[in-house]
ModelCIF file with pLDDT and N, C-alpha, C, O atoms, coordinates in Angstrom:
data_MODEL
#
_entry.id   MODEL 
#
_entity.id                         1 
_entity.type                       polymer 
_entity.pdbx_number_of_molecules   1 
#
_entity_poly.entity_id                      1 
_entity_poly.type                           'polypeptide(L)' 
_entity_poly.nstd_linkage                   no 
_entity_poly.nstd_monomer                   no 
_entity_poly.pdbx_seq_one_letter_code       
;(UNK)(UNK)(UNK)(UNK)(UNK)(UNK)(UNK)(UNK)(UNK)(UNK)(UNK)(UNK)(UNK)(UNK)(UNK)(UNK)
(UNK)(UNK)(UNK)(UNK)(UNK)(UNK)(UNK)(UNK)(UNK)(UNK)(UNK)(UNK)(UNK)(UNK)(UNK)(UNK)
(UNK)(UNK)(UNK)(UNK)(UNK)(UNK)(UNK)(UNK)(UNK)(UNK)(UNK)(UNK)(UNK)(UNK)(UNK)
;
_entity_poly.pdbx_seq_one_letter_code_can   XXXXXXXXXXXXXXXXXXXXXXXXXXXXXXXXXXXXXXXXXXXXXXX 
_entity_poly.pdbx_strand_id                 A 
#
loop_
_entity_poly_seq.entity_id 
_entity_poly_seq.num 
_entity_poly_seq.mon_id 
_entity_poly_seq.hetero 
1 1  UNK n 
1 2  UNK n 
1 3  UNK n 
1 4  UNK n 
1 5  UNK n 
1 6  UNK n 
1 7  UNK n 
1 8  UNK n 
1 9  UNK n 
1 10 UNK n 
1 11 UNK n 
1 12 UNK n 
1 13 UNK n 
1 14 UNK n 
1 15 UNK n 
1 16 UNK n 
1 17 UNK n 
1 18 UNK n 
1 19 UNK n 
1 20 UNK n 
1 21 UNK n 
1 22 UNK n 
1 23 UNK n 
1 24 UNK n 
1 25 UNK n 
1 26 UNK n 
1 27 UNK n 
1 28 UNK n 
1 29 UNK n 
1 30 UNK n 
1 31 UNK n 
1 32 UNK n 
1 33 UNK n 
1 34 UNK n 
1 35 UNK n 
1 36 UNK n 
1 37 UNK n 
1 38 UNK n 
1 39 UNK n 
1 40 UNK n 
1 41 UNK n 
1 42 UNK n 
1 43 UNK n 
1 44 UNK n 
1 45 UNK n 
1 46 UNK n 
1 47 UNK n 
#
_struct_asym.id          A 
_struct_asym.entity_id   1 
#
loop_
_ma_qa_metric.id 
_ma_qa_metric.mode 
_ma_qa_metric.name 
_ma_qa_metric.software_group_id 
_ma_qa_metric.type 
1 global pLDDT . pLDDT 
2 local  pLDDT . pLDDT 
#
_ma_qa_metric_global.metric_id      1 
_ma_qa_metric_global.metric_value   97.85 
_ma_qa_metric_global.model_id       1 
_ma_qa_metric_global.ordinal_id     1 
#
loop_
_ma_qa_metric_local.label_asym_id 
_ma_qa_metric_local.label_comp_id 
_ma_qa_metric_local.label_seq_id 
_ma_qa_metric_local.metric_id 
_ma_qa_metric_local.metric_value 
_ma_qa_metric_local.model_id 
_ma_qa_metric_local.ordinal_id 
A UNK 1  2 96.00 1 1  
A UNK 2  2 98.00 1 2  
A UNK 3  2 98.00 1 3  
A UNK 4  2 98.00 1 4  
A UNK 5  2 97.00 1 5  
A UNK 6  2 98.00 1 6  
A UNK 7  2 98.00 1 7  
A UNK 8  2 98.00 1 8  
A UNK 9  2 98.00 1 9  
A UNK 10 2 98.00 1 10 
A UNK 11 2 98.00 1 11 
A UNK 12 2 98.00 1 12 
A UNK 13 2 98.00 1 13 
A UNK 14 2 98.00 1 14 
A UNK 15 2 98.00 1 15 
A UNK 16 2 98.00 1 16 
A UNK 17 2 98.00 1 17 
A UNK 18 2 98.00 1 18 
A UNK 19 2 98.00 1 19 
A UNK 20 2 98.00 1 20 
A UNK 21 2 98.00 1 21 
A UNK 22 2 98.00 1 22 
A UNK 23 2 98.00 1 23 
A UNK 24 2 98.00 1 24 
A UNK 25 2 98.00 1 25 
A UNK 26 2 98.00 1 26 
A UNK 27 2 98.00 1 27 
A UNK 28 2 98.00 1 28 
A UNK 29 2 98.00 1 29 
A UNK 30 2 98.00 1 30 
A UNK 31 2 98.00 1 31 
A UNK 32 2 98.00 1 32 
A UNK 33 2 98.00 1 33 
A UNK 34 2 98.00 1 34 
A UNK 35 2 98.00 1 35 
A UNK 36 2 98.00 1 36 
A UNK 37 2 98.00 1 37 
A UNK 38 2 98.00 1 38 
A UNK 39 2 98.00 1 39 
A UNK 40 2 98.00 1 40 
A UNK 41 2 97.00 1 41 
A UNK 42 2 97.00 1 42 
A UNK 43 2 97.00 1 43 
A UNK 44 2 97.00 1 44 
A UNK 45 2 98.00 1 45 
A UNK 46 2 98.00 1 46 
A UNK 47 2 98.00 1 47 
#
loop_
_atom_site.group_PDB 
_atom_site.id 
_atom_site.type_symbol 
_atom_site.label_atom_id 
_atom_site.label_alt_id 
_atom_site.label_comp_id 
_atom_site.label_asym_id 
_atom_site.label_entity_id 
_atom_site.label_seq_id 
_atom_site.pdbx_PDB_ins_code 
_atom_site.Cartn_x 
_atom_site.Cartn_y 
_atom_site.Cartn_z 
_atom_site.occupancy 
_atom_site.B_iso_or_equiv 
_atom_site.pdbx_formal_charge 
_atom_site.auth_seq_id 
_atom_site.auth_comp_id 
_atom_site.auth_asym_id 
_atom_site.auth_atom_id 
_atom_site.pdbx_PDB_model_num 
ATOM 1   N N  . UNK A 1 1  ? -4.091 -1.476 -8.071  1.00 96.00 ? 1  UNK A N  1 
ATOM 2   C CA . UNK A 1 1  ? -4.475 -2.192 -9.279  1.00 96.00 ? 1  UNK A CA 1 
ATOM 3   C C  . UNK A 1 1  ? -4.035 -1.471 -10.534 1.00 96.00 ? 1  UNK A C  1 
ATOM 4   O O  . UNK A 1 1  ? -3.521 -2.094 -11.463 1.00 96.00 ? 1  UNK A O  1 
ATOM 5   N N  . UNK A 1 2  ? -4.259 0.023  -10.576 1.00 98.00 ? 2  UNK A N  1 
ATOM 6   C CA . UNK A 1 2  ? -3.670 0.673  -11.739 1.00 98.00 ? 2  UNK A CA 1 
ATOM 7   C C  . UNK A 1 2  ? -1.985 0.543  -12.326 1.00 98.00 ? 2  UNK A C  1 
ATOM 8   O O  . UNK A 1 2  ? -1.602 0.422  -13.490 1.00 98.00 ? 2  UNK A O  1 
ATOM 9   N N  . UNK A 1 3  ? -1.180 0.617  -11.056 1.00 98.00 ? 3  UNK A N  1 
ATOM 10  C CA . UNK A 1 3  ? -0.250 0.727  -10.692 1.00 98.00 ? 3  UNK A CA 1 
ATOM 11  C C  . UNK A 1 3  ? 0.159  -1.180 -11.060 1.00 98.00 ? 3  UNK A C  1 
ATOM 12  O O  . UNK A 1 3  ? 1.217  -1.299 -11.678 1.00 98.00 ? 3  UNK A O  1 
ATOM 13  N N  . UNK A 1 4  ? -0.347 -2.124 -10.835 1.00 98.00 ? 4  UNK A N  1 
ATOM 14  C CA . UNK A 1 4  ? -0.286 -3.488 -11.858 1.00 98.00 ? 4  UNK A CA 1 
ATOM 15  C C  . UNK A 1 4  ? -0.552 -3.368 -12.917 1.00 98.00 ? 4  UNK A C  1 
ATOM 16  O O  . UNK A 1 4  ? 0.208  -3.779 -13.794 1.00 98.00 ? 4  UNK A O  1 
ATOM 17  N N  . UNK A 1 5  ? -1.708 -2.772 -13.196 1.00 97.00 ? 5  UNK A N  1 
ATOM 18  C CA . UNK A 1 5  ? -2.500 -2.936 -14.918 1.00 97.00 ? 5  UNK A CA 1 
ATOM 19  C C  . UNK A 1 5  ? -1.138 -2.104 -15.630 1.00 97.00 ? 5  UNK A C  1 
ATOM 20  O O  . UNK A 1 5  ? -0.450 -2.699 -16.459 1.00 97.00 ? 5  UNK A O  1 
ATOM 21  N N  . UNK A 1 6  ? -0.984 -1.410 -15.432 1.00 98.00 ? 6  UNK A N  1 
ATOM 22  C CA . UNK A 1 6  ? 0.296  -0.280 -15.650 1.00 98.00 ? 6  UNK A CA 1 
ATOM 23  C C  . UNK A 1 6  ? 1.729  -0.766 -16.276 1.00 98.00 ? 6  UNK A C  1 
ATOM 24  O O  . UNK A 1 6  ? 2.314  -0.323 -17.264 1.00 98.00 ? 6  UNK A O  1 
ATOM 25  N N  . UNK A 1 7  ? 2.135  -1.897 -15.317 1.00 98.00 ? 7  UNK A N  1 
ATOM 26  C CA . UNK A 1 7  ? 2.949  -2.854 -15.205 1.00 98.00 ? 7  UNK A CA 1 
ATOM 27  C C  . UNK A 1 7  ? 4.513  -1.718 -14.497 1.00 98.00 ? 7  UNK A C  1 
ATOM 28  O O  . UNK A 1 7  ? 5.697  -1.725 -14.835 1.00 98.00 ? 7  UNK A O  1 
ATOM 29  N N  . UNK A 1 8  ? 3.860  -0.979 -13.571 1.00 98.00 ? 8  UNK A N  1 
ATOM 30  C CA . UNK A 1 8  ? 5.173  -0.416 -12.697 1.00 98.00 ? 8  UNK A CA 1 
ATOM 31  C C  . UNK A 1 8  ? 5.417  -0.234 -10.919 1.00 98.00 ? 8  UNK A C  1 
ATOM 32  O O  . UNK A 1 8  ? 6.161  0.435  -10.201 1.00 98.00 ? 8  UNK A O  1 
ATOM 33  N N  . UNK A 1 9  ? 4.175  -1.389 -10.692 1.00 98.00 ? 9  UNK A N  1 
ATOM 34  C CA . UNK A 1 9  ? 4.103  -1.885 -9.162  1.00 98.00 ? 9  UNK A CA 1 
ATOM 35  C C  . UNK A 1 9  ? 5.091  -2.429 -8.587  1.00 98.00 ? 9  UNK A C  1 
ATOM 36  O O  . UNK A 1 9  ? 5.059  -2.398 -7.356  1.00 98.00 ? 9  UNK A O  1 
ATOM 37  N N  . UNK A 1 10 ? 6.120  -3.009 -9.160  1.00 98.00 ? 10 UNK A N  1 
ATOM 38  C CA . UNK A 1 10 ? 7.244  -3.829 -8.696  1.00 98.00 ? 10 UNK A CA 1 
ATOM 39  C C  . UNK A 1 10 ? 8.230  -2.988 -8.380  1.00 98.00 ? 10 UNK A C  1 
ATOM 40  O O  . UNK A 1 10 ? 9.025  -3.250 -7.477  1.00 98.00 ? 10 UNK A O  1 
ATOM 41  N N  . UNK A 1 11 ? 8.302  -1.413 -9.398  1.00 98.00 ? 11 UNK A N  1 
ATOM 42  C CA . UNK A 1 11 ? 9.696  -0.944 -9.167  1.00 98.00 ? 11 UNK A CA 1 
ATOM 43  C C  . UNK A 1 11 ? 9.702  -0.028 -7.622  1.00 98.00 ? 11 UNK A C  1 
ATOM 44  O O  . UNK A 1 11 ? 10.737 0.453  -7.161  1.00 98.00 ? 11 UNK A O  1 
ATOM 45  N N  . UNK A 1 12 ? 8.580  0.072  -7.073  1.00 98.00 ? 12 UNK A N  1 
ATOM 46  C CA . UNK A 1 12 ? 8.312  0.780  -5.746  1.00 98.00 ? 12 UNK A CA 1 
ATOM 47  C C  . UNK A 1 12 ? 8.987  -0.198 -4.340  1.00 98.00 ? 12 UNK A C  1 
ATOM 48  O O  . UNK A 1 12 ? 9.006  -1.427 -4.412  1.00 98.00 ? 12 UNK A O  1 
ATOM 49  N N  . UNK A 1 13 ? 9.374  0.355  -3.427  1.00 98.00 ? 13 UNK A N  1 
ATOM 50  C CA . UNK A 1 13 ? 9.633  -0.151 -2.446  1.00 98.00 ? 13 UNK A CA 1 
ATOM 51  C C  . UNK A 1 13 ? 8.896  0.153  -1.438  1.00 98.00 ? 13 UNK A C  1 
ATOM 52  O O  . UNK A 1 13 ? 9.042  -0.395 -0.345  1.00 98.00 ? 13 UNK A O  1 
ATOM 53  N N  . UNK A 1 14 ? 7.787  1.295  -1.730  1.00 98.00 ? 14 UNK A N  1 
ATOM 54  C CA . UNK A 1 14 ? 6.654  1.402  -0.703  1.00 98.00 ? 14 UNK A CA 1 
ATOM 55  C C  . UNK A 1 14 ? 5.659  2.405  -1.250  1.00 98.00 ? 14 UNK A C  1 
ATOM 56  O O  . UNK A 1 14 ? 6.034  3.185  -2.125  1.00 98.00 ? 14 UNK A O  1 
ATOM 57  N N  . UNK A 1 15 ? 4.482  2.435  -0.818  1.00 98.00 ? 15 UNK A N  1 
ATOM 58  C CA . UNK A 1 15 ? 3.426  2.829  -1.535  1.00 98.00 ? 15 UNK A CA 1 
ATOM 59  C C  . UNK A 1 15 ? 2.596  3.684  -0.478  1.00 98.00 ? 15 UNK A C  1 
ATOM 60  O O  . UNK A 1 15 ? 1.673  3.096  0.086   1.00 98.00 ? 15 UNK A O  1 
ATOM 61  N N  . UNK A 1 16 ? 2.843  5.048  -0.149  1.00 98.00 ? 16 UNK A N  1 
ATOM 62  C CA . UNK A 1 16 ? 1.868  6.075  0.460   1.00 98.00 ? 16 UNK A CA 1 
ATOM 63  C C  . UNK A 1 16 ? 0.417  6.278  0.252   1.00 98.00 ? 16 UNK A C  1 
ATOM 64  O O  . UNK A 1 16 ? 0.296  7.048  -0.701  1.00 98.00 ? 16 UNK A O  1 
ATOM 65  N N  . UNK A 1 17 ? -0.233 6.083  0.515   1.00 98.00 ? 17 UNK A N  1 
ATOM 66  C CA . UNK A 1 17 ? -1.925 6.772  -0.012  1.00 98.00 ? 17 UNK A CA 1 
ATOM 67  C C  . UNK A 1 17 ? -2.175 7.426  1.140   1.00 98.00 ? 17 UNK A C  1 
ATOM 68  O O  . UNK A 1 17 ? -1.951 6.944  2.250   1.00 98.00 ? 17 UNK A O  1 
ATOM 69  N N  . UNK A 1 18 ? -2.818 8.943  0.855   1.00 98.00 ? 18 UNK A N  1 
ATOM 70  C CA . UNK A 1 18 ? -3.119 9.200  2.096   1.00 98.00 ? 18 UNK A CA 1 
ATOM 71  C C  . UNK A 1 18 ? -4.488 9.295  2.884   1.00 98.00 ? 18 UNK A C  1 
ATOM 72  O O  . UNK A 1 18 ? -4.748 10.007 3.854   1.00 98.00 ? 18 UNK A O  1 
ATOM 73  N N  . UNK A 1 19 ? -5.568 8.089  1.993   1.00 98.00 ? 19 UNK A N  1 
ATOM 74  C CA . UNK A 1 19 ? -6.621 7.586  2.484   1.00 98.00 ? 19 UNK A CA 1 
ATOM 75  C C  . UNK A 1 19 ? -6.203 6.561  3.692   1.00 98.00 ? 19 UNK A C  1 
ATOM 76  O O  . UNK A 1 19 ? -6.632 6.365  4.829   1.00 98.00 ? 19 UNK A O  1 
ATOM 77  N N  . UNK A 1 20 ? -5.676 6.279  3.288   1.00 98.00 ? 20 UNK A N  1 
ATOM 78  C CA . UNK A 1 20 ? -4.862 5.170  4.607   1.00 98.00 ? 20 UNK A CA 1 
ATOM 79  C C  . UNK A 1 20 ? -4.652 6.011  5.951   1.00 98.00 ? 20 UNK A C  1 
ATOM 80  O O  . UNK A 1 20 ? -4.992 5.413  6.973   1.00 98.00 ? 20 UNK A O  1 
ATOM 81  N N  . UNK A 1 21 ? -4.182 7.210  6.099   1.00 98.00 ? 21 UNK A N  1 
ATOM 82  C CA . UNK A 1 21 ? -3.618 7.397  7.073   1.00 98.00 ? 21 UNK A CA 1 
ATOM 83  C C  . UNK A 1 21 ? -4.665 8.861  7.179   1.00 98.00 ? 21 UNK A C  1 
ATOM 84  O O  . UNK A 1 21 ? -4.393 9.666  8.069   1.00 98.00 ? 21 UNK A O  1 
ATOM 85  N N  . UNK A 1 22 ? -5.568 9.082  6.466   1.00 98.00 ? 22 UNK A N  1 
ATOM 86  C CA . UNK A 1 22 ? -6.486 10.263 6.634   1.00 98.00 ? 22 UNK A CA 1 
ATOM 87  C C  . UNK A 1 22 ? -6.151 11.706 6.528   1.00 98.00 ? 22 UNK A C  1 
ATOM 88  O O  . UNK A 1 22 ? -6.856 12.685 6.772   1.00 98.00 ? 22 UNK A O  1 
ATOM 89  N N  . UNK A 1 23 ? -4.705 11.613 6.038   1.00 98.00 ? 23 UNK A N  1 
ATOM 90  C CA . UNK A 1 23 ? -4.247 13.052 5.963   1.00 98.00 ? 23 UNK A CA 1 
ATOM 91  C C  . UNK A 1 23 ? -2.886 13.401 4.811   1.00 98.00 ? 23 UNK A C  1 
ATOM 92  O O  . UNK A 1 23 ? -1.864 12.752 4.585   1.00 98.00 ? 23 UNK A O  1 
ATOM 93  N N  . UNK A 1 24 ? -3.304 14.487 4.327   1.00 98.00 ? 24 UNK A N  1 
ATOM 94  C CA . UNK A 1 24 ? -3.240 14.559 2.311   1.00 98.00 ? 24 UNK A CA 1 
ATOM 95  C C  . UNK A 1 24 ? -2.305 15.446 3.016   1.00 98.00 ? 24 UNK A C  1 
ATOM 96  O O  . UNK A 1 24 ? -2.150 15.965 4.121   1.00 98.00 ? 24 UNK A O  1 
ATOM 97  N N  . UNK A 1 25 ? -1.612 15.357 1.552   1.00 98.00 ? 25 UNK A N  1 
ATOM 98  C CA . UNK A 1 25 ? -0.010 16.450 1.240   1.00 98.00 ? 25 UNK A CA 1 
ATOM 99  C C  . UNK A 1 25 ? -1.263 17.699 1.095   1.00 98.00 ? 25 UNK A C  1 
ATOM 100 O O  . UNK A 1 25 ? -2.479 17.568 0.953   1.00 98.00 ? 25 UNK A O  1 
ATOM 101 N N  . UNK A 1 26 ? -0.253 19.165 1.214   1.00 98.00 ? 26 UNK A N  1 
ATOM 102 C CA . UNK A 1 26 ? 0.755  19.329 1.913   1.00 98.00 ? 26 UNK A CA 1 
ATOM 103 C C  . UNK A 1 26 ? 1.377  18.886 3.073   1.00 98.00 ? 26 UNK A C  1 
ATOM 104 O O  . UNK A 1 26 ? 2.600  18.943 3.204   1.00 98.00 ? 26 UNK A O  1 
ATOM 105 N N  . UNK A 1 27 ? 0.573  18.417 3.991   1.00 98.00 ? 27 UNK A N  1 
ATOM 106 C CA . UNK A 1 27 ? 0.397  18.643 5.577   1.00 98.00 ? 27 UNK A CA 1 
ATOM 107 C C  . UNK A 1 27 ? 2.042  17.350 5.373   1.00 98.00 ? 27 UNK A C  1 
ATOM 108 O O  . UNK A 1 27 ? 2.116  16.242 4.843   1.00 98.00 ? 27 UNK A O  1 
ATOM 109 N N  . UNK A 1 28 ? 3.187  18.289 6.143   1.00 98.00 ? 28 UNK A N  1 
ATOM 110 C CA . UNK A 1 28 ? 4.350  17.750 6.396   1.00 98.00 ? 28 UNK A CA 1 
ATOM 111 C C  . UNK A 1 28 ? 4.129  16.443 7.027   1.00 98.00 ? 28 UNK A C  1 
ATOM 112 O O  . UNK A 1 28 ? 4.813  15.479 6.684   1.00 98.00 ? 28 UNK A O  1 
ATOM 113 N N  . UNK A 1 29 ? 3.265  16.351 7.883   1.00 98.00 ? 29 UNK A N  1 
ATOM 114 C CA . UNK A 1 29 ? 3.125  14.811 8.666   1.00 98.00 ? 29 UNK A CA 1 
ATOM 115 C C  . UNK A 1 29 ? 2.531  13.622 7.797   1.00 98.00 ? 29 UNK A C  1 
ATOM 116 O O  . UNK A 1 29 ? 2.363  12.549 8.378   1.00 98.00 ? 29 UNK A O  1 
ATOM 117 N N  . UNK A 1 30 ? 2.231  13.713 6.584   1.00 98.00 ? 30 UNK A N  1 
ATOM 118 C CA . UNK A 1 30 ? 2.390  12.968 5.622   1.00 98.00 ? 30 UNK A CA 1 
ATOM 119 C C  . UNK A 1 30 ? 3.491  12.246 5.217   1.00 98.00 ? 30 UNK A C  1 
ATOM 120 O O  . UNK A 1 30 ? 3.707  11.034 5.206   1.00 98.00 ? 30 UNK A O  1 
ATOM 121 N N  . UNK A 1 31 ? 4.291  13.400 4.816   1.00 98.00 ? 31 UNK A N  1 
ATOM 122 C CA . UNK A 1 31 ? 5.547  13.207 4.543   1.00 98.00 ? 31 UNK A CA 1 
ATOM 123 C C  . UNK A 1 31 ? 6.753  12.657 5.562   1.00 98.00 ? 31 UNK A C  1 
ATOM 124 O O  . UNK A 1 31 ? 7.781  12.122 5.147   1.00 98.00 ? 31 UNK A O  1 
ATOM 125 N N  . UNK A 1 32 ? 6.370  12.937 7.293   1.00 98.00 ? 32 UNK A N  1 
ATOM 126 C CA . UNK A 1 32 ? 6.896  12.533 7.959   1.00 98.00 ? 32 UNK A CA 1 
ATOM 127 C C  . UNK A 1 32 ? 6.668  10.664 8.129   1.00 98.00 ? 32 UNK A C  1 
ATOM 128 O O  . UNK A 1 32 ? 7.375  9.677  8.334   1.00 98.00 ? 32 UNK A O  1 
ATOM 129 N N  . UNK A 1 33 ? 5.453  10.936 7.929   1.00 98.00 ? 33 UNK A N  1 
ATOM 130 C CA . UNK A 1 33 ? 5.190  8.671  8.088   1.00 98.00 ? 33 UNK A CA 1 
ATOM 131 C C  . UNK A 1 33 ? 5.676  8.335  7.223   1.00 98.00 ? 33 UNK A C  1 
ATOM 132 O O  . UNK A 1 33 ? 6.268  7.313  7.570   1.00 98.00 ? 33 UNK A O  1 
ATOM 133 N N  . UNK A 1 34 ? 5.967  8.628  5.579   1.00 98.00 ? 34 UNK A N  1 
ATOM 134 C CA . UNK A 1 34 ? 6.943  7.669  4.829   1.00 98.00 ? 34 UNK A CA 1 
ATOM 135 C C  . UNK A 1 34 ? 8.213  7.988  5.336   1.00 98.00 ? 34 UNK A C  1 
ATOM 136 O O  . UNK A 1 34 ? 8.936  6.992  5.358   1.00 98.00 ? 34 UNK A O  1 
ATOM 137 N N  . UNK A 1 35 ? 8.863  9.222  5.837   1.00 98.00 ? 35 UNK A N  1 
ATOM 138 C CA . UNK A 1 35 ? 10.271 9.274  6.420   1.00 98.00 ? 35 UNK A CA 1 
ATOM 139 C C  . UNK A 1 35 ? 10.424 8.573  7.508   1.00 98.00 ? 35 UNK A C  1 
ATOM 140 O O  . UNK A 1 35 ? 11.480 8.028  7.828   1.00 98.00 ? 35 UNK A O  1 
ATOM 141 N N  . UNK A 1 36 ? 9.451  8.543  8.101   1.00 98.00 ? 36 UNK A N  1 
ATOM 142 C CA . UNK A 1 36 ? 9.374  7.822  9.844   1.00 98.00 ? 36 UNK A CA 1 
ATOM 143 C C  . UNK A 1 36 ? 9.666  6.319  9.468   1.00 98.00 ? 36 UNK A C  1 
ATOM 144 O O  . UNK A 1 36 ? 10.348 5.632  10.229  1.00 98.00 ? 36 UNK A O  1 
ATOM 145 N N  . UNK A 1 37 ? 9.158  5.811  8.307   1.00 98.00 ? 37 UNK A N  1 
ATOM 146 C CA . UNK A 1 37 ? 8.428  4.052  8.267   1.00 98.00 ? 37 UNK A CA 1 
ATOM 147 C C  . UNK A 1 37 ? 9.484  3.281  7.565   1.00 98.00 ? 37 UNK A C  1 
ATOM 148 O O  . UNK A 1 37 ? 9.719  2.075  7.499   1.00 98.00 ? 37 UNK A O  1 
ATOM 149 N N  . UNK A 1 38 ? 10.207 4.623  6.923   1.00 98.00 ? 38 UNK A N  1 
ATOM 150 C CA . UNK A 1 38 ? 11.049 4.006  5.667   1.00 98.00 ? 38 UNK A CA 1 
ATOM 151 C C  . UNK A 1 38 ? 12.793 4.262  6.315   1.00 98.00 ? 38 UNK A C  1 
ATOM 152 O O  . UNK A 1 38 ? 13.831 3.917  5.751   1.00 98.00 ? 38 UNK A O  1 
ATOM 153 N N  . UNK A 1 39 ? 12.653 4.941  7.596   1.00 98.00 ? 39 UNK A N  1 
ATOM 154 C CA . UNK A 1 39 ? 14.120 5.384  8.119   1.00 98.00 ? 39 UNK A CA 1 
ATOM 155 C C  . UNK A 1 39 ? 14.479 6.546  6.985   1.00 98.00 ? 39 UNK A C  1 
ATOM 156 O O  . UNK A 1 39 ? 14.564 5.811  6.001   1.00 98.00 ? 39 UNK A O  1 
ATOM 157 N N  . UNK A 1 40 ? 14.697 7.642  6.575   1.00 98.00 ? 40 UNK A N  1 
ATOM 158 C CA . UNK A 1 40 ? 14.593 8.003  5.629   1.00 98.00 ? 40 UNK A CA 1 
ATOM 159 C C  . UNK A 1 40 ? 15.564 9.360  6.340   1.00 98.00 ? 40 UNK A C  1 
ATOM 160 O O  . UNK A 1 40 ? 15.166 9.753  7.437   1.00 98.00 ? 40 UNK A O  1 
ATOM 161 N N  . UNK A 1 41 ? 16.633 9.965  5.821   1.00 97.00 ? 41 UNK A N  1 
ATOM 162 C CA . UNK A 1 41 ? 16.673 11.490 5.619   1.00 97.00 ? 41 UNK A CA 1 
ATOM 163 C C  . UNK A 1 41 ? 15.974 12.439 4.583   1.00 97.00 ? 41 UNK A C  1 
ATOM 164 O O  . UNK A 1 41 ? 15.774 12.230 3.387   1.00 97.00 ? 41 UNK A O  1 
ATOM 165 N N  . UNK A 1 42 ? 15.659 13.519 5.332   1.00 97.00 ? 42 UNK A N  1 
ATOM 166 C CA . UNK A 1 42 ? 15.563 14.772 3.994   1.00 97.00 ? 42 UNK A CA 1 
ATOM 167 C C  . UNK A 1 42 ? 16.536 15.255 3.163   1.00 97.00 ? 42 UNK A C  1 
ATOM 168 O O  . UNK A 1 42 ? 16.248 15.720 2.060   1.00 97.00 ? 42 UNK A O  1 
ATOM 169 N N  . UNK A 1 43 ? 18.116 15.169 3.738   1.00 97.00 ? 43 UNK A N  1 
ATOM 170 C CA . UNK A 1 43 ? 18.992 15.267 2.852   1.00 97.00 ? 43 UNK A CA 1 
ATOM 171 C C  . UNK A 1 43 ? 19.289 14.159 1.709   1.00 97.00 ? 43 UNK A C  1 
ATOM 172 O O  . UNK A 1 43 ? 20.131 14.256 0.816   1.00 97.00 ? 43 UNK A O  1 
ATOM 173 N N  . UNK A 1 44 ? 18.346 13.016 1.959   1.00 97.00 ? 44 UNK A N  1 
ATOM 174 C CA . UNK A 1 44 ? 19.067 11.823 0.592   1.00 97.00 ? 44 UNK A CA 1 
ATOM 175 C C  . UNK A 1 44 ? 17.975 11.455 -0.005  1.00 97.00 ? 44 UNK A C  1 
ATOM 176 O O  . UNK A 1 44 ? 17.913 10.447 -0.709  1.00 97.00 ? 44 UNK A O  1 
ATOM 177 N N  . UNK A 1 45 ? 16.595 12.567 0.314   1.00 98.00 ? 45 UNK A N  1 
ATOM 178 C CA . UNK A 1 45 ? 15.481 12.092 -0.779  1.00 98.00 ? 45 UNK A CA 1 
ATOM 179 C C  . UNK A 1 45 ? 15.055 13.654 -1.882  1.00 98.00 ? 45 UNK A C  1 
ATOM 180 O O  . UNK A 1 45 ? 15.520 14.768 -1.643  1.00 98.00 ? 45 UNK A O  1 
ATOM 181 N N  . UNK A 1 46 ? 14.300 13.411 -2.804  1.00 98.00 ? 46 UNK A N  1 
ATOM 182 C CA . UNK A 1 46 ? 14.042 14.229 -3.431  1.00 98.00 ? 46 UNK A CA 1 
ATOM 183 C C  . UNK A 1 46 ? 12.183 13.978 -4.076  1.00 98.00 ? 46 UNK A C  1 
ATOM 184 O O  . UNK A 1 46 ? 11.778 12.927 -4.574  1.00 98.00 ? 46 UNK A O  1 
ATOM 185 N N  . UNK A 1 47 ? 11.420 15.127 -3.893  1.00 98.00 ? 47 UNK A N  1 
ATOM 186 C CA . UNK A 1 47 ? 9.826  14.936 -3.931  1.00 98.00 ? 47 UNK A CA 1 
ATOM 187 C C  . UNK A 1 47 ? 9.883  14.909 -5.360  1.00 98.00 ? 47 UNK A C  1 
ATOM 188 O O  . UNK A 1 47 ? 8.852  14.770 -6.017  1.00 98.00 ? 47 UNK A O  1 
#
């Protein structure tokens, strides 16, 4: 909702929370389900 009220919800192509999945950055396996979900390399993204 912030992320509408905001007006910059559209420019995302996917949206992480890690209440959803029960487990917060650092922990790499965070970072692995948006790489996993999204097909993703570590060489062609940047945090």
């Amino acid at each position: 909702g912030e992320l509408q009220d905001l007006g910059i919800y559209s420019f995302f192509k996917g949206l992480y929370f890690s209440a959803d999945y029960e487990i917060s950055k650092p922990d790499p396996g965070f970072f692995r389900i948006l790489l996993d979900r999204e097909g993703l390399q570590c060489s062609d993204c940047i945090m």
